[in-house]
N, C-alpha and C. Protein backbone atom coordinates (compact mmCIF):
# COMPACT_ATOMS: atom_id res chain seq x y z
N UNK A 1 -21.38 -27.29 16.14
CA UNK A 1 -20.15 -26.53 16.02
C UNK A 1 -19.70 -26.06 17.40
N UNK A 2 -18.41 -26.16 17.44
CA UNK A 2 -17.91 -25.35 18.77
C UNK A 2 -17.54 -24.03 18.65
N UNK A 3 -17.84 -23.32 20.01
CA UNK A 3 -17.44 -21.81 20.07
C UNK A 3 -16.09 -21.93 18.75
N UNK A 4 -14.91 -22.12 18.86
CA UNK A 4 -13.79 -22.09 18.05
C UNK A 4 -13.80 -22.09 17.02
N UNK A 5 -14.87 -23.13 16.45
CA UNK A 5 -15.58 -22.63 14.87
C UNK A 5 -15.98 -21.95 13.84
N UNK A 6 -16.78 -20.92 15.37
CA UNK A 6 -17.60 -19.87 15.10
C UNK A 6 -16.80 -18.97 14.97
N UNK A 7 -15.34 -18.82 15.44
CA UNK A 7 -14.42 -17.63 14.77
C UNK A 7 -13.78 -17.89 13.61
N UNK A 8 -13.19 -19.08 13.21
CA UNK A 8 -12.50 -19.09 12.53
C UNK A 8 -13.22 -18.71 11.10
N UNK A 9 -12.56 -17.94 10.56
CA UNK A 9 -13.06 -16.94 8.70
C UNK A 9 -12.77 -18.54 7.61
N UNK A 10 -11.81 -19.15 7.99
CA UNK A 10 -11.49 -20.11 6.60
C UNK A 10 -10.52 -19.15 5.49
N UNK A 11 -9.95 -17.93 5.96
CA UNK A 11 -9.16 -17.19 5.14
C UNK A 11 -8.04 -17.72 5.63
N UNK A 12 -6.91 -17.69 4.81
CA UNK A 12 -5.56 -18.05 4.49
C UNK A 12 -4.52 -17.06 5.75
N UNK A 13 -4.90 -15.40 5.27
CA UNK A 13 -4.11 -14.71 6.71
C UNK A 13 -5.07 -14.27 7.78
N UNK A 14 -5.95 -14.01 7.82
CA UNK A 14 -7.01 -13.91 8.93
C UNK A 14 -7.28 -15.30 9.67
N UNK A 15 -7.45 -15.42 10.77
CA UNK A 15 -7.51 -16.73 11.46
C UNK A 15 -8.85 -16.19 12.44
N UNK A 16 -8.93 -14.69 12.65
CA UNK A 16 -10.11 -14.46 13.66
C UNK A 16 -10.89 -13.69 12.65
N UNK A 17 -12.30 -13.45 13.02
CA UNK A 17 -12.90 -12.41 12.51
C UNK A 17 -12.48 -11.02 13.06
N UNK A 18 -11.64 -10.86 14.14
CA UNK A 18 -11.62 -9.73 15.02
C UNK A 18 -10.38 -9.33 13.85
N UNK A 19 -9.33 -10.25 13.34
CA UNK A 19 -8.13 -9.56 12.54
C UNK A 19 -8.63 -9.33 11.01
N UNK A 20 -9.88 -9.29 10.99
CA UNK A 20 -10.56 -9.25 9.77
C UNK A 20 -11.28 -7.77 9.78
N UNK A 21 -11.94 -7.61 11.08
CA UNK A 21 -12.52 -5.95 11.20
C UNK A 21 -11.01 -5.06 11.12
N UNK A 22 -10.27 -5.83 11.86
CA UNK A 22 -8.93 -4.42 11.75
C UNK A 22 -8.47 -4.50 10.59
N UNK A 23 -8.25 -5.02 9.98
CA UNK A 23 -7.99 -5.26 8.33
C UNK A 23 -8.20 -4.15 7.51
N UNK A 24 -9.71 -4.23 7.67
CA UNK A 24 -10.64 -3.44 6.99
C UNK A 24 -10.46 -1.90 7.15
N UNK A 25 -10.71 -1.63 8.42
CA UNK A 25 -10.41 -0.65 8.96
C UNK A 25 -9.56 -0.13 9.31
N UNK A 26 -8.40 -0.93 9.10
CA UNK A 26 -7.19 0.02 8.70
C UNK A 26 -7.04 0.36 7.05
N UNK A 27 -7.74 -0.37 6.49
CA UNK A 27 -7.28 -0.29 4.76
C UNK A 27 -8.34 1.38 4.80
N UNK A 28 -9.67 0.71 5.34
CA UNK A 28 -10.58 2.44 5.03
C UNK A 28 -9.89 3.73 5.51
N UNK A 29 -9.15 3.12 6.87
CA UNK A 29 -8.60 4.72 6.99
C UNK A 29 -6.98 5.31 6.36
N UNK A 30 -6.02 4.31 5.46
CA UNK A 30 -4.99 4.27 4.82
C UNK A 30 -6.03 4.84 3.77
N UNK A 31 -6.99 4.46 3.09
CA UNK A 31 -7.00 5.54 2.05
C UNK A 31 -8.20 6.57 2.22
N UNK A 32 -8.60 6.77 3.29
CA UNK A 32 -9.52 7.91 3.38
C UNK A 32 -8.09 8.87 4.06
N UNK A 33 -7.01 8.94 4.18
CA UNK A 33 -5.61 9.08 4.47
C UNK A 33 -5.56 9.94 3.24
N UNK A 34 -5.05 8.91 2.34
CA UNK A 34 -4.72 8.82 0.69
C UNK A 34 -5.33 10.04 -0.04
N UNK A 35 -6.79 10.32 -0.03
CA UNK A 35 -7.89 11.10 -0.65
C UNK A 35 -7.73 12.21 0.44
N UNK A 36 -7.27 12.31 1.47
CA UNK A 36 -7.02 13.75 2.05
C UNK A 36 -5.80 14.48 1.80
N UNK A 37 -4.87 13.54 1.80
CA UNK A 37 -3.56 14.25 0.99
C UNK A 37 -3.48 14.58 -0.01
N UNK A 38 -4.03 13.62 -0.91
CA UNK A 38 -4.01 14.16 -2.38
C UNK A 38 -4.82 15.23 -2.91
N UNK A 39 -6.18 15.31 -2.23
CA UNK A 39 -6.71 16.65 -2.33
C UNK A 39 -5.89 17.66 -2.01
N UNK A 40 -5.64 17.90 -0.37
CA UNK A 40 -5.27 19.15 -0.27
C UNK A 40 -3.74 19.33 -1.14
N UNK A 41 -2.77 18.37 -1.60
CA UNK A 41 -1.55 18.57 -2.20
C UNK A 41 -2.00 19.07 -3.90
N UNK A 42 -3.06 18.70 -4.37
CA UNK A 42 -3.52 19.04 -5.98
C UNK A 42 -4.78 19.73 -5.67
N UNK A 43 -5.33 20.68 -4.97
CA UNK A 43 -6.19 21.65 -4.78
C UNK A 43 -5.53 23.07 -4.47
């Protein structure tokens, strides 16, 4: 396999693994977001 290989995921919109950690980690902090508003707005 070549280096170039070794990034590519085989996912449809991710093409790197690197747009795959930000992915993620933007989705965890959109709803650890989510669960802080909604607490303090219904507490």
């Amino acid at each position: 396999m070549t280096p170039l290989d070794d990034k590519a995921t085989g996912l449809p919109w991710f093409k790197t693994w690197r747009d795959v950690y930000i992915f993620v980690f933007v989705s965890f902090a959109i709803w650890v977001g989510l669960l802080v508003a909604l607490t303090v707005t219904f507490s």
